[in-house]
PDB file of N, CA and C in Angstrom:
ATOM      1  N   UNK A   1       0.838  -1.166   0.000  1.00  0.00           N
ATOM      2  CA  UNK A   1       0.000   0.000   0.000  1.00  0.00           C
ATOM      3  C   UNK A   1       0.888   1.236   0.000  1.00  0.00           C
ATOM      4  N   UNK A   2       0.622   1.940  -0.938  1.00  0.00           N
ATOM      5  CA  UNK A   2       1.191   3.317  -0.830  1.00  0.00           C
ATOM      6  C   UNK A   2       0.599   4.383   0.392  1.00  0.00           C
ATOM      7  N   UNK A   3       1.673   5.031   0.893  1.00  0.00           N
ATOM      8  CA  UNK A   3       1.321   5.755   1.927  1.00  0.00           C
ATOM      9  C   UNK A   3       1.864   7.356   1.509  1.00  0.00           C
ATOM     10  N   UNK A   4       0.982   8.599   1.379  1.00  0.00           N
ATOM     11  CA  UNK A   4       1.768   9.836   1.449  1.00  0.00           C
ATOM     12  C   UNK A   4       1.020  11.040   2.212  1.00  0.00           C
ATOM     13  N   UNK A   5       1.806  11.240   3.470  1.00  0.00           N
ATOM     14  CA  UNK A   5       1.625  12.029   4.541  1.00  0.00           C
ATOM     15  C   UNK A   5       1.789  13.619   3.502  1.00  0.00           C
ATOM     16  N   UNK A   6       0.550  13.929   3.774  1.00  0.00           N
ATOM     17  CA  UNK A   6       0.347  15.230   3.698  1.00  0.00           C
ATOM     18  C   UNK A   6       0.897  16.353   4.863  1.00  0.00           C
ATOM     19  N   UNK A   7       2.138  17.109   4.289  1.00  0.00           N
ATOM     20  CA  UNK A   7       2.881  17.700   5.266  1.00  0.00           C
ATOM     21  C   UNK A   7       1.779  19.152   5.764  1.00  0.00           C
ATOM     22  N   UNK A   8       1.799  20.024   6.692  1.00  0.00           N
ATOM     23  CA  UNK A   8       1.030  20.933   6.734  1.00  0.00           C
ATOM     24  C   UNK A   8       1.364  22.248   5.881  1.00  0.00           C
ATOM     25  N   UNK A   9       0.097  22.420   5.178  1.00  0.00           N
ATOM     26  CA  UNK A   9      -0.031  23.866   4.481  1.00  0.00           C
ATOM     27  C   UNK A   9       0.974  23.333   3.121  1.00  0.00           C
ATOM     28  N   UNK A  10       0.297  22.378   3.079  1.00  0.00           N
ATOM     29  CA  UNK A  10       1.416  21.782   1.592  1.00  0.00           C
ATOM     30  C   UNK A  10      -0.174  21.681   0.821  1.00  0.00           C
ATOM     31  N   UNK A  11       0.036  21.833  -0.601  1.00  0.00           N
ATOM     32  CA  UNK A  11      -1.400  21.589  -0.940  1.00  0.00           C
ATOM     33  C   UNK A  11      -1.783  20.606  -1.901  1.00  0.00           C
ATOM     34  N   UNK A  12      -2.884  19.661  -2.010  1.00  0.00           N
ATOM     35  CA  UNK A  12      -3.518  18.886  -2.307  1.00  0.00           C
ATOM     36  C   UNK A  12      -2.724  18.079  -3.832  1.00  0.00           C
ATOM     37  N   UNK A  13      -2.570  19.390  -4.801  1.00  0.00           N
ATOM     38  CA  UNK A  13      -2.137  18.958  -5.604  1.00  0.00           C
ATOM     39  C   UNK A  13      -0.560  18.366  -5.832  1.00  0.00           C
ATOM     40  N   UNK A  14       0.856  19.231  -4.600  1.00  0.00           N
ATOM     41  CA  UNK A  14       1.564  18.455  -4.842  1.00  0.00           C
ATOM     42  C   UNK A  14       1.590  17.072  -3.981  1.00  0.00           C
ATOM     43  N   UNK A  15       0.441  16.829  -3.024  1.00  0.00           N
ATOM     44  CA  UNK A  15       0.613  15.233  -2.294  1.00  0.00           C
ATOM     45  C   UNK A  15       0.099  14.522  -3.152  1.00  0.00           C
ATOM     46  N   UNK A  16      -0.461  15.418  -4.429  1.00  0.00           N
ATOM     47  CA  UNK A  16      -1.331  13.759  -5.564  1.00  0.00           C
ATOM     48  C   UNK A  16      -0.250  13.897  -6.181  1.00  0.00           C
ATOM     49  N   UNK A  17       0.495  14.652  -6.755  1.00  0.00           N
ATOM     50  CA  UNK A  17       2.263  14.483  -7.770  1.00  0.00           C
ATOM     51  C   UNK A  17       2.813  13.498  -6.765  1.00  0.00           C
ATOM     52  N   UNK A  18       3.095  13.379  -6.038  1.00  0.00           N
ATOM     53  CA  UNK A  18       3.972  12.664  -5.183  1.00  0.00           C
ATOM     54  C   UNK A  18       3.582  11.008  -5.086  1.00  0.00           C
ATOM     55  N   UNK A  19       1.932  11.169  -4.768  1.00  0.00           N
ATOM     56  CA  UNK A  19       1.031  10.006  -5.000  1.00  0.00           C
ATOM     57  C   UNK A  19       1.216   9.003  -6.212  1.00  0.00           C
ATOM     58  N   UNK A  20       1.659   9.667  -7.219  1.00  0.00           N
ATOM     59  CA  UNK A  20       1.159   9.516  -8.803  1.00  0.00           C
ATOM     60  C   UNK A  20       2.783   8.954  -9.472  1.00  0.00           C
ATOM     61  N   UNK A  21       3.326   9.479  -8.384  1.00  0.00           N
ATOM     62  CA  UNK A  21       4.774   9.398  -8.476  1.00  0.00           C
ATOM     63  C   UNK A  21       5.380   8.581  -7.915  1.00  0.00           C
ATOM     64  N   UNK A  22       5.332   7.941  -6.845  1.00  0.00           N
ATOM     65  CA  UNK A  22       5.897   6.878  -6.086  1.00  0.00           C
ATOM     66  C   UNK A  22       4.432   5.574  -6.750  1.00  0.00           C
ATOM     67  N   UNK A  23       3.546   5.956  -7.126  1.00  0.00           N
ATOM     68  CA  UNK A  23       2.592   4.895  -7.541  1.00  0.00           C
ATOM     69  C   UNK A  23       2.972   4.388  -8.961  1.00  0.00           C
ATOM     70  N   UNK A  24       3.967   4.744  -9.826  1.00  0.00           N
ATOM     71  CA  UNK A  24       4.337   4.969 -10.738  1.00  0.00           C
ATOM     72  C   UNK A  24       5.791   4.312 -10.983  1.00  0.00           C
ATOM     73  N   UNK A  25       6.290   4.401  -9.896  1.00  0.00           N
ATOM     74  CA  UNK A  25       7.961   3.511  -9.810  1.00  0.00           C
ATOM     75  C   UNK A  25       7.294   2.246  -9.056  1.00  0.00           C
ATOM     76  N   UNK A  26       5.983   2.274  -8.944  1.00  0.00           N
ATOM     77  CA  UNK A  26       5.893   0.365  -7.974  1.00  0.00           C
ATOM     78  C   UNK A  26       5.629  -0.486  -9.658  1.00  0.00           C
ATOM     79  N   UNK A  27       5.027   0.112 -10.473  1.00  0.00           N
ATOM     80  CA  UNK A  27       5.227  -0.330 -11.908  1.00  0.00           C
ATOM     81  C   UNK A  27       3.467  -1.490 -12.206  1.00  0.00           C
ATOM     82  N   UNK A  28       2.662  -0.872 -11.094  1.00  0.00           N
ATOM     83  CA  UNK A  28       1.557  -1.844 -10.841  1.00  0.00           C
ATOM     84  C   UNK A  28       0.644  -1.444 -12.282  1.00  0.00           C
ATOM     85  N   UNK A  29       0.515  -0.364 -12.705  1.00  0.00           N
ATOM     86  CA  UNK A  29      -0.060  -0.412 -13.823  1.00  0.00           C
ATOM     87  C   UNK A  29       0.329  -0.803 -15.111  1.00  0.00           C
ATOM     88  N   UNK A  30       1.676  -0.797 -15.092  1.00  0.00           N
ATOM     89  CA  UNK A  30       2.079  -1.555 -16.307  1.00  0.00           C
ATOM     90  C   UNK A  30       2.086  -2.854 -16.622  1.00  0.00           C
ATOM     91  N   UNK A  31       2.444  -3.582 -15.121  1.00  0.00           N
ATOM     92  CA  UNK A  31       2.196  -5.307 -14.696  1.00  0.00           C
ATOM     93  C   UNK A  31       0.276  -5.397 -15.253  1.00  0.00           C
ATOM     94  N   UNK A  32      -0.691  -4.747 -14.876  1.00  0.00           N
ATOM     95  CA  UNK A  32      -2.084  -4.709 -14.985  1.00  0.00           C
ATOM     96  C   UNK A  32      -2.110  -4.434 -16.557  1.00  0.00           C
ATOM     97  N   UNK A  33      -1.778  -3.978 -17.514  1.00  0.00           N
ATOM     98  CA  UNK A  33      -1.707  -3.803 -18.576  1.00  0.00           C
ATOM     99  C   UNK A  33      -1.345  -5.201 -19.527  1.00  0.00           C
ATOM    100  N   UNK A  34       0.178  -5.341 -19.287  1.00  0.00           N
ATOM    101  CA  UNK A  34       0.920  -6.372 -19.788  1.00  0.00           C
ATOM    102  C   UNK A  34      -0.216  -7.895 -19.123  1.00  0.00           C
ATOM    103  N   UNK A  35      -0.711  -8.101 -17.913  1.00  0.00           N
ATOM    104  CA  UNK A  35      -1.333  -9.167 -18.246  1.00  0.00           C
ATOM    105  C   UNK A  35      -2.188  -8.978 -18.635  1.00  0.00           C
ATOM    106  N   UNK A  36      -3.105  -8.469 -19.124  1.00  0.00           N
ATOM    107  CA  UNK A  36      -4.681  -7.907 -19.867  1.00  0.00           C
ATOM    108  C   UNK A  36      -4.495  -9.101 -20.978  1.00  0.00           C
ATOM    109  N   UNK A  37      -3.500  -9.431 -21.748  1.00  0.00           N
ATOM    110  CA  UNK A  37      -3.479 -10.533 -22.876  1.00  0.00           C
ATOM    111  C   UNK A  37      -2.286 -11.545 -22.800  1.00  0.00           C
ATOM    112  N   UNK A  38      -2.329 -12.205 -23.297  1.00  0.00           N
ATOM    113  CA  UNK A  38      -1.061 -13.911 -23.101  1.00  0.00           C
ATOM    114  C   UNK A  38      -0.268 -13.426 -24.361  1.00  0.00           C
ATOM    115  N   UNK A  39       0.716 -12.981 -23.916  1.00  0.00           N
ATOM    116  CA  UNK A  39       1.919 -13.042 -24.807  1.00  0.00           C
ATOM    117  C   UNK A  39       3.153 -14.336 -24.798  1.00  0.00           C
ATOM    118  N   UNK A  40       3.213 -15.086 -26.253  1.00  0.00           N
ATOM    119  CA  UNK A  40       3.842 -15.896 -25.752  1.00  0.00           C
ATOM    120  C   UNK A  40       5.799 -15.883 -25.717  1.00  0.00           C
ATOM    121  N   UNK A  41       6.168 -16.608 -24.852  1.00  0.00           N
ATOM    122  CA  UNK A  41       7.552 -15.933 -24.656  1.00  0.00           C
ATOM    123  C   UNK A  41       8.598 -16.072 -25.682  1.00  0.00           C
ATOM    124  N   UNK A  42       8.368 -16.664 -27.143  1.00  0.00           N
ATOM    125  CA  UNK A  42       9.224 -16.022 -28.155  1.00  0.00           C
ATOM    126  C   UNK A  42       8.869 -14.719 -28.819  1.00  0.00           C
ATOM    127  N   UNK A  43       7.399 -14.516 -28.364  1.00  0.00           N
ATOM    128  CA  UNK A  43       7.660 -13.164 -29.107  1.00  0.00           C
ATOM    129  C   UNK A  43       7.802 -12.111 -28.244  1.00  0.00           C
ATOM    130  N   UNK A  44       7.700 -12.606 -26.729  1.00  0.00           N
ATOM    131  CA  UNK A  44       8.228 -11.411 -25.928  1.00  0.00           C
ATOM    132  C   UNK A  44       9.484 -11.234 -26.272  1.00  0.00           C
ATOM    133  N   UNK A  45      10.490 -12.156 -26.600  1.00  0.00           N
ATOM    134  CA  UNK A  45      12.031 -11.966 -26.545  1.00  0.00           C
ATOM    135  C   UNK A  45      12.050 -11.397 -27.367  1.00  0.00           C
ATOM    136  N   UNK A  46      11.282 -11.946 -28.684  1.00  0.00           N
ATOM    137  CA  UNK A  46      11.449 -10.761 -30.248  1.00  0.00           C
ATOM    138  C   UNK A  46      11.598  -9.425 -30.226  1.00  0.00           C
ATOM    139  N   UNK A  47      10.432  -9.048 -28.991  1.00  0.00           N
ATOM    140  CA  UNK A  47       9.771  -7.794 -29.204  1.00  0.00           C
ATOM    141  C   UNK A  47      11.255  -7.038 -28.527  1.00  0.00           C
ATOM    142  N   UNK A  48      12.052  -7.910 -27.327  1.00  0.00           N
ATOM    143  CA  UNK A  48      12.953  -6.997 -26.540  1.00  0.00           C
ATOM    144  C   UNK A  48      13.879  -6.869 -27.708  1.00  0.00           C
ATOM    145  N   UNK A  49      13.915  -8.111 -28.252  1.00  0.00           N
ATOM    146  CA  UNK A  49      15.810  -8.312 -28.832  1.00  0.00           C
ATOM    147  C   UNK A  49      15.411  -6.836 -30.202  1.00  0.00           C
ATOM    148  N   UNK A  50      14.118  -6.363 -30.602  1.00  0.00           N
ATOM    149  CA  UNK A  50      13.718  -5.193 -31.956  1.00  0.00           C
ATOM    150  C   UNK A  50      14.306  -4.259 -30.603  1.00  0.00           C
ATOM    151  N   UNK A  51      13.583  -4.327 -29.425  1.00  0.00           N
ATOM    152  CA  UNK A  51      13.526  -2.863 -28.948  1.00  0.00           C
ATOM    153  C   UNK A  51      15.070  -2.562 -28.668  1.00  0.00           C
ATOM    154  N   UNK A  52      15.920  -3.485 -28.263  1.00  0.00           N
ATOM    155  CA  UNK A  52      17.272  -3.275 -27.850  1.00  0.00           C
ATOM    156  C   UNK A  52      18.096  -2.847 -29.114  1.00  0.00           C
ATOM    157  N   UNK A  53      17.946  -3.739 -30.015  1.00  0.00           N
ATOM    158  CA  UNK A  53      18.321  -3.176 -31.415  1.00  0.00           C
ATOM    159  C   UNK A  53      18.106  -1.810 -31.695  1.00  0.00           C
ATOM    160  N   UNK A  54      16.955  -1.229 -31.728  1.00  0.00           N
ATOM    161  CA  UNK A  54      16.337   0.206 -31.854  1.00  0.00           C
ATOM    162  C   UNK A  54      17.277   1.083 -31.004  1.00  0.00           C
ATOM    163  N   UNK A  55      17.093   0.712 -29.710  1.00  0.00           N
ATOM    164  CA  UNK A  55      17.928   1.754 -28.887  1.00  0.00           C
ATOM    165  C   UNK A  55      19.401   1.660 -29.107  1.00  0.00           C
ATOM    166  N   UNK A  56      19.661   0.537 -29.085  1.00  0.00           N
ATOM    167  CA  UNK A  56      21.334   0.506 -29.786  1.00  0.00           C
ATOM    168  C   UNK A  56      21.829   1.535 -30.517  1.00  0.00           C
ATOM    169  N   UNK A  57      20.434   1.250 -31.779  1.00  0.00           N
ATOM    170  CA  UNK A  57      20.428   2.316 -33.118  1.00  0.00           C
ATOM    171  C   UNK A  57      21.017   3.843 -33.038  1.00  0.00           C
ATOM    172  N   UNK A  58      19.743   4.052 -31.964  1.00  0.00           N
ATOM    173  CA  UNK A  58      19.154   5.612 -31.514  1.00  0.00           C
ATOM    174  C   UNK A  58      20.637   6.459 -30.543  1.00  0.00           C
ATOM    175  N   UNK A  59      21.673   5.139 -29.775  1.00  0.00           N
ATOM    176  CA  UNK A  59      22.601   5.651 -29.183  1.00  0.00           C
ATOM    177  C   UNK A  59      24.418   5.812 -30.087  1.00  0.00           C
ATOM    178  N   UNK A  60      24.152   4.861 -31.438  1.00  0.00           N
ATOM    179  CA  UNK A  60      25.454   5.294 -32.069  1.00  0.00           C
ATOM    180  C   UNK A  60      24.796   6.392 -32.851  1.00  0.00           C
ATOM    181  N   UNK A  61      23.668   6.607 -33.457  1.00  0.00           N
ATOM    182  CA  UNK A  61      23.764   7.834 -34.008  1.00  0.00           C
ATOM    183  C   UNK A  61      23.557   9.094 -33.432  1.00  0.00           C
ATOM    184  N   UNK A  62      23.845   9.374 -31.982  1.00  0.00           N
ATOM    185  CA  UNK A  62      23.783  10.343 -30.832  1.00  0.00           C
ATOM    186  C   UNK A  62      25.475  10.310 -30.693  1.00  0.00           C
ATOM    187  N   UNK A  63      26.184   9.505 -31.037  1.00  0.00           N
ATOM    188  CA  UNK A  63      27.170   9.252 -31.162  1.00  0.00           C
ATOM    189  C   UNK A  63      28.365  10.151 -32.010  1.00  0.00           C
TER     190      UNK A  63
END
């Protein structure tokens, strides 16, 4: 369970940034997403071994 103490005279909107923000590095909506459908695990690897390729790409020509 996420917990965020509202400090005093702090206001509403930055304890929901903070909320939204530590709720956000636990990674629970992306886990809730990703199982929504059965991916099977050669094409998960596919999908990493394109995406790693891509970024590979994207970092020699920053290069």
């Amino acid at each position: 369970m996420i917990v965020v103490n509202v400090k005093e005279n702090e206001s509403i909107d930055k304890a929901l940034k903070r909320f939204k923000k530590k709720f956000e590095k636990t990674g629970a909506l992306k886990e809730v997403r990703s199982r929504q459908h059965f991916v099977k695990p050669s094409v998960a690897r596919r999908k990493e071994v394109i995406r790693a390729a891509y970024r590979q790409k994207m970092r020699d020509l920053d290069s």
